[in-house]
Protein backbone atom coordinates (compact mmCIF):
# COMPACT_ATOMS: atom_id res chain seq x y z
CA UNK A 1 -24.21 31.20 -18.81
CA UNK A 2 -25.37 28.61 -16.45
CA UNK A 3 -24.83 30.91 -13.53
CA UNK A 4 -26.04 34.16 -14.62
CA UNK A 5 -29.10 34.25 -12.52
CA UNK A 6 -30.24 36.19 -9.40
CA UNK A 7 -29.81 33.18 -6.98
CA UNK A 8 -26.66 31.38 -6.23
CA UNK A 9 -25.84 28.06 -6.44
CA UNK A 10 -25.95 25.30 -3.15
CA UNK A 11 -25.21 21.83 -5.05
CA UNK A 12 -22.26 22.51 -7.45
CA UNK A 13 -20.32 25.38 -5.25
CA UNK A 14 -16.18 26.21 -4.99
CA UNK A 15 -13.23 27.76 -7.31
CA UNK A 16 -13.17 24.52 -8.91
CA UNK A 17 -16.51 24.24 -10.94
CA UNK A 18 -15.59 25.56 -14.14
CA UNK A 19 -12.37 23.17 -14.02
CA UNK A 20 -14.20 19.93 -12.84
CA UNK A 21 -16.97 20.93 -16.30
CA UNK A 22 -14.38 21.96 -19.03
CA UNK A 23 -12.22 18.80 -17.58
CA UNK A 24 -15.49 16.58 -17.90
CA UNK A 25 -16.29 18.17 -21.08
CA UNK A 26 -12.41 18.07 -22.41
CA UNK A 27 -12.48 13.99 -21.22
CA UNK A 28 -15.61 13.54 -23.56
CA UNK A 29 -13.87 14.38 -26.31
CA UNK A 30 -10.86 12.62 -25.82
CA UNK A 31 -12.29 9.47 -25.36
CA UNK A 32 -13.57 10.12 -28.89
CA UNK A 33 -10.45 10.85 -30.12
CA UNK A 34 -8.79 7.40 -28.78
CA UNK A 35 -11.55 5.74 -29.91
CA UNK A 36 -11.07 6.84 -33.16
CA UNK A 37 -7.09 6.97 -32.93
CA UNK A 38 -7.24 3.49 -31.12
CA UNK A 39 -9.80 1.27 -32.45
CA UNK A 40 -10.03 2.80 -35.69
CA UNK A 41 -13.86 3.60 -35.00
CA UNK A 42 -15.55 0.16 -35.47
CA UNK A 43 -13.33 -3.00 -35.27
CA UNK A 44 -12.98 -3.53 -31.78
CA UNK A 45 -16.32 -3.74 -30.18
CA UNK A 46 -15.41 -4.29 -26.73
CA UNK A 47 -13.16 -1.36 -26.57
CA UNK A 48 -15.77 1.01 -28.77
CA UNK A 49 -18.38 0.53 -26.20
CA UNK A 50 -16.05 0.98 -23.27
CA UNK A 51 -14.78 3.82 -24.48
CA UNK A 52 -18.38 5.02 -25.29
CA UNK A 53 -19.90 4.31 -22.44
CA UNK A 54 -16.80 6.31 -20.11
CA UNK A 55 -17.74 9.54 -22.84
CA UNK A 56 -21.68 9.35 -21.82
CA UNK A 57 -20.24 9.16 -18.45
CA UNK A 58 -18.48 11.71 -18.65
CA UNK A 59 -21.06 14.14 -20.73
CA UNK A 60 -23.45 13.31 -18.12
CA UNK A 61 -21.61 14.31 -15.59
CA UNK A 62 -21.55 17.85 -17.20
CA UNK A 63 -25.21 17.94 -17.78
CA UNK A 64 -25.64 17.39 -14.37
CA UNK A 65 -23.58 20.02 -12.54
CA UNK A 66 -24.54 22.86 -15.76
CA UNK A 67 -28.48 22.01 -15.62
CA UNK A 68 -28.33 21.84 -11.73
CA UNK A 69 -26.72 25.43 -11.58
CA UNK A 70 -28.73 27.05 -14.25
CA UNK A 71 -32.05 25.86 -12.02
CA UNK A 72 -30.43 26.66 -8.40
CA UNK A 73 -29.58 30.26 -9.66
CA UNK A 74 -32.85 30.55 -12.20
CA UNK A 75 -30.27 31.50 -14.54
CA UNK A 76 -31.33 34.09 -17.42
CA UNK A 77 -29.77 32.35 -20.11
CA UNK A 78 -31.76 28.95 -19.19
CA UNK A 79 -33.28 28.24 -22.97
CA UNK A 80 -29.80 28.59 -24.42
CA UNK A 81 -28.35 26.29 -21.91
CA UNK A 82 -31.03 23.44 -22.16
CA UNK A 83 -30.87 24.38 -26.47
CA UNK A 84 -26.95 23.95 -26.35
CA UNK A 85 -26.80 20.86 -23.82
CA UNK A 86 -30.35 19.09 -26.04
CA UNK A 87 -27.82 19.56 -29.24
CA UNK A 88 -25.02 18.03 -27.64
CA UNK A 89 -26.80 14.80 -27.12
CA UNK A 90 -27.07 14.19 -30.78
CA UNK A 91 -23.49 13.41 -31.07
CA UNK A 92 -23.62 10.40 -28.52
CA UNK A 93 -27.27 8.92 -30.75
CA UNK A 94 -25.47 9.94 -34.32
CA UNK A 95 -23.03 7.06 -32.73
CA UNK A 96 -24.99 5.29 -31.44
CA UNK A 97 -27.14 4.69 -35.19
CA UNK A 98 -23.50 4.18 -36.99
CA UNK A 99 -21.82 1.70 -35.07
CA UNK A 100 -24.93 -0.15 -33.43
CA UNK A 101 -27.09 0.31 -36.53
CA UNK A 102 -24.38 -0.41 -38.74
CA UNK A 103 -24.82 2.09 -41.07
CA UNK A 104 -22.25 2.96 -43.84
CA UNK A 105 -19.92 5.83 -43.16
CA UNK A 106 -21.42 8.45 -45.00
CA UNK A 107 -24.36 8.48 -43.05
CA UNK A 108 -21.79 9.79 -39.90
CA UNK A 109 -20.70 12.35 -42.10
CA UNK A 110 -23.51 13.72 -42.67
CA UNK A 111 -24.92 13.43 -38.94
CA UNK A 112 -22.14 14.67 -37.42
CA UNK A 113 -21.69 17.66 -39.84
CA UNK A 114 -25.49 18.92 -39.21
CA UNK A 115 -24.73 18.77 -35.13
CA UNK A 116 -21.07 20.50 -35.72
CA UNK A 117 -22.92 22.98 -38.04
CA UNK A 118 -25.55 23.64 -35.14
CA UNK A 119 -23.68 23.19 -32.32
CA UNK A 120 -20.25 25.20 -33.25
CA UNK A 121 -21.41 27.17 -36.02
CA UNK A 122 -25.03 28.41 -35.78
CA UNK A 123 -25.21 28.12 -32.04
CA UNK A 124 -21.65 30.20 -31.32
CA UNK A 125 -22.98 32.70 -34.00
CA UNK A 126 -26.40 33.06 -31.98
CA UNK A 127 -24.39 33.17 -27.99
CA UNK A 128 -22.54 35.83 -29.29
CA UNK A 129 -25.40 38.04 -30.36
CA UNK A 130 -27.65 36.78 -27.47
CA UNK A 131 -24.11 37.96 -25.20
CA UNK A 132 -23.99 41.26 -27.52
CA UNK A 133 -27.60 42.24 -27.32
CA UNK A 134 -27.66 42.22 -23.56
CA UNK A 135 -24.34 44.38 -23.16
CA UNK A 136 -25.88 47.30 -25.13
């Protein structure tokens, strides 16, 4: 969605950009996962905020190329873009409040449920009718 515009992009070009985002998007969430799988979530602090700080690496490196391609190309889907990426930051601060904060579990599961319920529910629900609307 980042791309459908009228302009092309100069920054992020080559048949490689959708690889080098889904494998900077798919390395995000893996470093969650061995955080989790690893460290059990909270007991190791050095390797929590390693591991934390590679996955905001990582999602900012995907910010970067999808916001710098939606402006380059003045792409028509810009709002849901900026929405979708502006959502996907909550997951990083919802951590951020648990395990700096130290807040008791349930306050994660309830955090991360609202941004799962916006991000993958509500959000894929509104693409698709936003992707829908414009093929009729």
């Amino acid at each position: 969605m980042a791309r459908d515009g009228n302009g092309s992009p100069t920054t992020f070009t080559g048949p490689y950009i959708y690889t080098y985002v889904a494998l900077l998007a798919f390395g995000t969430i893996l470093v969650s996962a061995i955080n989790i799988v690893c460290y059990r979530d909270w007991h190791v602090a050095r390797g929590i905020t390693s591991l934390f700080l590679t996955g905001v690496v990582f999602m900012t490196g995907v910010f970067v190329i999808v916001l710098t391609t939606a402006e380059e190309v003045s792409a028509s889907h810009k709002f849901e873009v900026y929405l979708f990426l502006l959502l996907w930051i909550g997951y990083p601060f919802a951590y951020v409040i648990l395990y700096y904060l130290s807040r008791p579990y349930c306050y994660g599961d309830y955090m991360f449920a609202v941004l799962d319920i916006a991000c993958k529910g509500i959000f894929a629900l509104w693409m698709v009718h936003v992707e829908f609307s414009n093929a009729l």
